[in-house]
Protein backbone atom coordinates (compact mmCIF):
# COMPACT_ATOMS: atom_id res chain seq x y z
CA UNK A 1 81.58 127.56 78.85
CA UNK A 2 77.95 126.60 79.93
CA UNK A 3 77.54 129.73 82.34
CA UNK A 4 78.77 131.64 79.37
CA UNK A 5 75.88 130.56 77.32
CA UNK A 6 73.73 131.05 80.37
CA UNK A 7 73.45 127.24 81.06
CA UNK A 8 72.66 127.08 84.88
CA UNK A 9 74.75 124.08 86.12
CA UNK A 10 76.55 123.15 89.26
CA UNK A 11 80.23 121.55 88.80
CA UNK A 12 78.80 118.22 90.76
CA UNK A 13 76.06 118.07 88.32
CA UNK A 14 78.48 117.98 85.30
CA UNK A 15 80.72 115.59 87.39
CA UNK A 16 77.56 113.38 87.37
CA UNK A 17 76.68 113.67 83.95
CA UNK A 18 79.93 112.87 83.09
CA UNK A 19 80.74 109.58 85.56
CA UNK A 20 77.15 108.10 86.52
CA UNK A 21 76.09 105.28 84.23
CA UNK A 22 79.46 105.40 81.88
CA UNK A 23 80.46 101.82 82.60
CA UNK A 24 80.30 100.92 78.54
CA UNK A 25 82.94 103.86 78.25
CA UNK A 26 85.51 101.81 80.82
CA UNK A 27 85.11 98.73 78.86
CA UNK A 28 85.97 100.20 75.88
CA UNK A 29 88.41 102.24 76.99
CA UNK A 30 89.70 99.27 78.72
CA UNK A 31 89.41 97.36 75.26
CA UNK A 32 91.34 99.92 73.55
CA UNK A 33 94.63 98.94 75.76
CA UNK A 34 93.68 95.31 74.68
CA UNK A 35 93.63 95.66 70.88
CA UNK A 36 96.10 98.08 70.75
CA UNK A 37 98.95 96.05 72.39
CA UNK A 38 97.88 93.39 69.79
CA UNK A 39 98.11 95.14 66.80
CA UNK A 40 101.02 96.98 67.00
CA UNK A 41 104.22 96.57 66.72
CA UNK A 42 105.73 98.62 69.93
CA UNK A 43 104.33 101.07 72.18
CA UNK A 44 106.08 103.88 74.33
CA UNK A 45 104.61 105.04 77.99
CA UNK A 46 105.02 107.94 79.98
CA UNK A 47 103.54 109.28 83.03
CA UNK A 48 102.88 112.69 84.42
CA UNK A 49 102.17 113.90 87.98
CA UNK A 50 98.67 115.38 89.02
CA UNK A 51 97.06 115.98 92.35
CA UNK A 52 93.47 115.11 93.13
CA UNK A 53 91.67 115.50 96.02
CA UNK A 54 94.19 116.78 98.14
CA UNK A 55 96.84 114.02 97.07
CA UNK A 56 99.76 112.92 94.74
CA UNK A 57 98.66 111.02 91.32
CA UNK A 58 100.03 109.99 88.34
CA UNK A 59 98.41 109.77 84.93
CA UNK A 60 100.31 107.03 82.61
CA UNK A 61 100.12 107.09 78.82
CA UNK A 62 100.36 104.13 77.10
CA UNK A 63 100.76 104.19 72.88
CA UNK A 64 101.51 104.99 70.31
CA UNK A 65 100.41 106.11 66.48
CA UNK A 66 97.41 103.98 66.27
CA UNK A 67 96.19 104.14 69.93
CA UNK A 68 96.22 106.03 73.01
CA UNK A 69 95.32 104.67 76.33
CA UNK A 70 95.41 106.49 80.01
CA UNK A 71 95.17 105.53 83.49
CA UNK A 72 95.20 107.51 86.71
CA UNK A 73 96.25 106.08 89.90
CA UNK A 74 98.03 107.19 92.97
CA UNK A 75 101.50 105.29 92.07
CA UNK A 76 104.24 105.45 89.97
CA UNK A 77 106.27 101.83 91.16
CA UNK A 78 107.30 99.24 88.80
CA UNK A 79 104.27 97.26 90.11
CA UNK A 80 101.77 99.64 89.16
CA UNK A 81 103.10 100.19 85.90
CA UNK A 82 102.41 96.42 84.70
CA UNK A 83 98.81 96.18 87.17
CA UNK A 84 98.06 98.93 84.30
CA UNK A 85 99.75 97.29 81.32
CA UNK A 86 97.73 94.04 81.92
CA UNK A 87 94.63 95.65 81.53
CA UNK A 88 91.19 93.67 82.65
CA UNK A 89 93.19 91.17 83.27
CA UNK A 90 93.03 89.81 87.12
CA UNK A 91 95.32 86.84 87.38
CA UNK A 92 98.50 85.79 88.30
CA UNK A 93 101.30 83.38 86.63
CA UNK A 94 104.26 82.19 87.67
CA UNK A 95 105.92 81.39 84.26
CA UNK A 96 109.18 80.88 82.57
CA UNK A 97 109.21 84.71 82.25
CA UNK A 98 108.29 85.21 85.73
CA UNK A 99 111.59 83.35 86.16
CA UNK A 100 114.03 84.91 84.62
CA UNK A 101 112.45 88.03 85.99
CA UNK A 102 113.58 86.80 89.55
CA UNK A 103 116.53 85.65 88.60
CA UNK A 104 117.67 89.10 87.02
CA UNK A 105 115.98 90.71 90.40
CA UNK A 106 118.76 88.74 92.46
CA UNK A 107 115.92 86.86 94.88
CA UNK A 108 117.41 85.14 97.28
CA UNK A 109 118.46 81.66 96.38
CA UNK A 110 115.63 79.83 99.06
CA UNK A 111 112.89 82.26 97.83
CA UNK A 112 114.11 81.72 94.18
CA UNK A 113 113.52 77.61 94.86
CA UNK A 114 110.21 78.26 95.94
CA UNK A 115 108.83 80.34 93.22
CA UNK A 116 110.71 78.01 90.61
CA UNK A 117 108.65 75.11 92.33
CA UNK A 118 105.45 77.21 91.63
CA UNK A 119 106.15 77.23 87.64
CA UNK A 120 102.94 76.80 85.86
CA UNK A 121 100.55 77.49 88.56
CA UNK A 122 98.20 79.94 87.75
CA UNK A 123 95.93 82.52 90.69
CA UNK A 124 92.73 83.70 89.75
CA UNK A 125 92.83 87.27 91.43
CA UNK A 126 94.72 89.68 93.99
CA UNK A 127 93.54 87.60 97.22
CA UNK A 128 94.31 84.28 95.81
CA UNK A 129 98.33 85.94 94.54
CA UNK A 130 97.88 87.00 98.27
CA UNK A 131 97.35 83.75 99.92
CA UNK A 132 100.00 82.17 97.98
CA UNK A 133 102.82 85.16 98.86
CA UNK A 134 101.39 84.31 102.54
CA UNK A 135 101.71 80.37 102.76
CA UNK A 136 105.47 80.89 101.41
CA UNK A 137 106.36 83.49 103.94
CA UNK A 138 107.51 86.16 101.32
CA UNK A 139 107.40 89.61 102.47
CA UNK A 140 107.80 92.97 101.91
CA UNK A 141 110.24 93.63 98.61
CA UNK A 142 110.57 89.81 98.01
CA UNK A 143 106.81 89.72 97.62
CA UNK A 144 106.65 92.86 95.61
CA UNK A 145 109.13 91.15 93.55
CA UNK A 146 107.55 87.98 93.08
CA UNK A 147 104.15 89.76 92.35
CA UNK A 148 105.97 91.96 89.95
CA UNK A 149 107.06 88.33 88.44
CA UNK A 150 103.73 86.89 88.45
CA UNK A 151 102.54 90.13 86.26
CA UNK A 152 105.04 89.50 83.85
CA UNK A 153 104.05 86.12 83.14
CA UNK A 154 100.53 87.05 81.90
């Protein structure tokens, strides 16, 4: 539209423009997720594919009538999903919820006694969740599932 008014512009230059100093426009985009999960009463989500760069992506849509909120990323798991729904968010609780979650999961029984011994303890970010999955010796799908857990219980 630009070249058609005889704007002369390069596409990096508009990428620029558009992404360089736009942090305010993540945090409230970030805050519309926040508020909007507060104030209403349900929300629906869907995803679509898209390829960027050469790869596989996925653009999620969370909302409903009173909000709309989207995030790109290069999954579509389960554990994605909820690293999205949480928003700013950075933590990690192993709660009541969390619980039931791995209960409904099947965990193995020994894995299950661990994580119930955990109940209540709270991780700051990603590397301390990390640490913790580590020192109990949970790996692979048992750790996905007990960090999908710990999501839940935010």
């Amino acid at each position: 539209m630009l070249k058609d008014i005889g704007v002369q512009i390069s596409s990096g230059q508009i990428n620029r423009i558009i992404s360089d100093n736009n942090d305010i426009f993540h945090n409230e985009k970030e805050e519309i997720l926040n508020v909007g999960l507060k104030i209403s009463p349900f929300g629906v989500t869907d995803d679509t594919g898209h390829r960027h760069k050469a790869k596989n992506g996925y653009c999620t849509h969370i909302g409903n009538e009173l909000f709309s909120y989207y995030k790109s990323s290069y999954s579509k798991s389960r554990l994605n999903f909820l690293e999205i729904l949480r928003g700013q968010d950075t933590g990690y609780n192993i709660t009541g919820h969390s619980i039931a979650y791995y209960k409904k999961q099947k965990l193995p029984e020994h894995k299950f006694i661990l994580l119930k011994k955990a109940i209540g303890q709270e991780f700051k970010n990603k590397s301390a969740w990390e640490e913790f999955i580590k020192i109990l010796g949970l790996k692979d799908n048992h750790a996905k599932t007990a960090t999908e857990g710990a999501l839940i219980g935010r």
